[in-house]
Every structure is written in C-alpha cells, then in structure tokens.
Protein backbone atom coordinates (compact mmCIF):
# COMPACT_ATOMS: atom_id res chain seq x y z
CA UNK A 1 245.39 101.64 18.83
CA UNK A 2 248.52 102.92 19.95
CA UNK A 3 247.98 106.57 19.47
CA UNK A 4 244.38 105.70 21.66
CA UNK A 5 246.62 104.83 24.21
CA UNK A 6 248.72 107.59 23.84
CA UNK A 7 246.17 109.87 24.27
CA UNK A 8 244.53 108.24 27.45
CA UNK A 9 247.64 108.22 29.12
CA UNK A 10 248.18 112.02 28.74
CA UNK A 11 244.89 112.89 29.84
CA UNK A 12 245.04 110.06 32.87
CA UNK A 13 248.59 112.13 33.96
CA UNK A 14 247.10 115.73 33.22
CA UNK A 15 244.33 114.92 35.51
CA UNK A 16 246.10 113.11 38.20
CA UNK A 17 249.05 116.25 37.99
CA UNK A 18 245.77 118.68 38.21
CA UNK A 19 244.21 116.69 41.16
CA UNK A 20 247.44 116.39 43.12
CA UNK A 21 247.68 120.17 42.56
CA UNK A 22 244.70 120.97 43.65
CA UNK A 23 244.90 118.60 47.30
CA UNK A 24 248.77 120.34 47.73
CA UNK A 25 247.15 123.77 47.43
CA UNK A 26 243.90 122.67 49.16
CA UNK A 27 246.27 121.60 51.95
CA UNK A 28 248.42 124.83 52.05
CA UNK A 29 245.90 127.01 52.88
CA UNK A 30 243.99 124.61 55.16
CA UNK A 31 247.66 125.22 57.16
CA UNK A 32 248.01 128.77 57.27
CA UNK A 33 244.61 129.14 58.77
CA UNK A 34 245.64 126.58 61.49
CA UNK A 35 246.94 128.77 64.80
CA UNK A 36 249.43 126.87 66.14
CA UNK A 37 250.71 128.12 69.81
CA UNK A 38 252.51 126.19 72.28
CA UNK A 39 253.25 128.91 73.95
CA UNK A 40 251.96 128.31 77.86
CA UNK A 41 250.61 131.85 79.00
CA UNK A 42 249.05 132.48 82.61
CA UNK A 43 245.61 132.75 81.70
CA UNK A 44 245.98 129.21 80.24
CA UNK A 45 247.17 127.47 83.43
CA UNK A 46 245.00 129.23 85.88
CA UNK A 47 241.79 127.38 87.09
CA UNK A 48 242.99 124.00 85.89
CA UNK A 49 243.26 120.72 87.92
CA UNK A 50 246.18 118.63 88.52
CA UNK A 51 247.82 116.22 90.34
CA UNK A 52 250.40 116.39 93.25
CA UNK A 53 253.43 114.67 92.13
CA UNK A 54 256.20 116.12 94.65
CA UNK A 55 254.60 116.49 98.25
CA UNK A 56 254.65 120.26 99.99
CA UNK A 57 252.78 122.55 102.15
CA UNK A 58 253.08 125.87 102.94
CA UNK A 59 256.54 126.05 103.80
CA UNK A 60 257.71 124.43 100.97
CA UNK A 61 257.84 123.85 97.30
CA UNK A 62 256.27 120.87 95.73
CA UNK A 63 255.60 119.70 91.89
CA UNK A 64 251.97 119.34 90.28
CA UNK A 65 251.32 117.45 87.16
CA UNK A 66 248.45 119.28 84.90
CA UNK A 67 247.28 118.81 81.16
CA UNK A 68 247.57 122.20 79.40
CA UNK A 69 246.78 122.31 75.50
CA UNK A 70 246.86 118.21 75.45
CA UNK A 71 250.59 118.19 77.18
CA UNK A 72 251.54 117.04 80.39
CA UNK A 73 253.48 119.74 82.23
CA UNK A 74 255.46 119.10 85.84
CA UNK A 75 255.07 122.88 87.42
CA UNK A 76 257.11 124.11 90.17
CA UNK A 77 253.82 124.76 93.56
CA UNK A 78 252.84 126.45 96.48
CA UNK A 79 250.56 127.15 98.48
CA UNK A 80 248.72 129.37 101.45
CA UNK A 81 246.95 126.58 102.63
CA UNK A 82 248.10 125.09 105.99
CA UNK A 83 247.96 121.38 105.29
CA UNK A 84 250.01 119.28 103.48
CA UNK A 85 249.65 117.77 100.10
CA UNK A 86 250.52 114.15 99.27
CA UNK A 87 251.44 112.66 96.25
CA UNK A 88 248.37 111.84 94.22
CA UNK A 89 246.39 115.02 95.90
CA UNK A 90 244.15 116.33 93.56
CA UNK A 91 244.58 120.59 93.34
CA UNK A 92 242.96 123.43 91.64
CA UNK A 93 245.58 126.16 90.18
CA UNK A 94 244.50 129.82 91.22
CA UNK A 95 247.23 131.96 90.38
CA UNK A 96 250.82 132.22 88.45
CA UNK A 97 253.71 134.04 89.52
CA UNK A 98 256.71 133.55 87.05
CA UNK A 99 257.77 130.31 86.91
CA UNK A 100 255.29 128.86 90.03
CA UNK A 101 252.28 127.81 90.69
CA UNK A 102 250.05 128.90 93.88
CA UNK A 103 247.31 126.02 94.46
CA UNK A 104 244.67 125.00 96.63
CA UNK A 105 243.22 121.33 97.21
CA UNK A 106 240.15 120.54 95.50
CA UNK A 107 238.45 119.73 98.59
CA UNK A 108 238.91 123.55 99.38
CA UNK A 109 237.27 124.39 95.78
CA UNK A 110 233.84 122.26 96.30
CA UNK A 111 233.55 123.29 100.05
CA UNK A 112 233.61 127.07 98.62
CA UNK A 113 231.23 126.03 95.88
CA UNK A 114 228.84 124.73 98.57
CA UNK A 115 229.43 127.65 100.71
CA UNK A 116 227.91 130.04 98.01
CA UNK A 117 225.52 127.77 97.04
CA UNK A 118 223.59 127.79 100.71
CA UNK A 119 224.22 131.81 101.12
CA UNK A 120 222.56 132.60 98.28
C-alpha cells in the first residue's frame, strides 16, 4: 500500500513539474512575440482628438490632454487658428513639430468635412 502511494505521488509531481514546464515555456514565447513600444512617434499623435486643458490661441501656448496607446498625455499646443480655445474645447491634432502640438478645433474639422461633402 505504501509503495502504491509512492508511486502515485511521483507520477502526480512528474506531471505537475511537466505541466508547469510546459505553461512557463508556453508563456515565454507568447512574450517575445508581444511588441511592446511606448515609444510616442509623430505619426501616432497626428489626427487624434483631445481636450483643451490650458487655454491659448494663436499667440500663445496652451496644453491639450489626448489618449495615445491607452495613456493620457498633457502636450505642449498651438495653433493658426484665430480664436481662442477654452478649457474643455474639444481639438483635432494636425501636425508635430518637436516637442508641440499644432491643432485646430473640431468644429473646424466637421465644417471641412461638410465642405467636401457638398463640392463633390
């Protein structure tokens, strides 16, 4: 009885040490496929949508809250346009230059959108 017991047990660790080897190495390789980049490039930021969180206009600089990769970034804005943006504004990003942000309100985007709609 005791060498049945014995013998179970080995085979019950074996298969659990086998098992557990398997899910570790399963795992590992599951990781290396995974690209992980949290690097913020240009091409990521432009044409997203934020939100005004430090008011400007055109002769100043402002801050804009915006979601890239699932984080919330503050970025440093400007813009061409000649109004003013409030806190809360809603803004479409259309270009990068270093470290800033040029933007435009999204009012400005759907009024363009329309515009090329009816010309067509």
């Amino acid at each position: 009885m005791n060498s049945l017991i014995i013998i179970i047990t080995i085979i019950s660790i074996t298969i659990g040490i086998f098992i557990g080897a398997l899910i570790v190495w399963f795992i590992y390789f599951w990781r290396r496929r995974e690209i992980v980049d949290s690097l913020v490039k240009p091409e990521d930021v432009i044409g997203l949508s934020g939100t005004v969180e430090i008011p400007f206009d055109t002769n100043s600089k402002g801050k804009v809250r915006v979601n890239i990769k699932g984080s919330i970034v503050d970025l440093v804005s400007l813009t061409d346009e000649s109004r003013q943006f409030e806190q809360g504004d809603r803004i479409f990003i259309i270009q990068v230059k270093g470290n800033k942000v040029w933007v435009v309100g999204e009012d400005s985007i759907s009024q363009y959108n329309h515009w090329i709609i009816n010309n067509e």
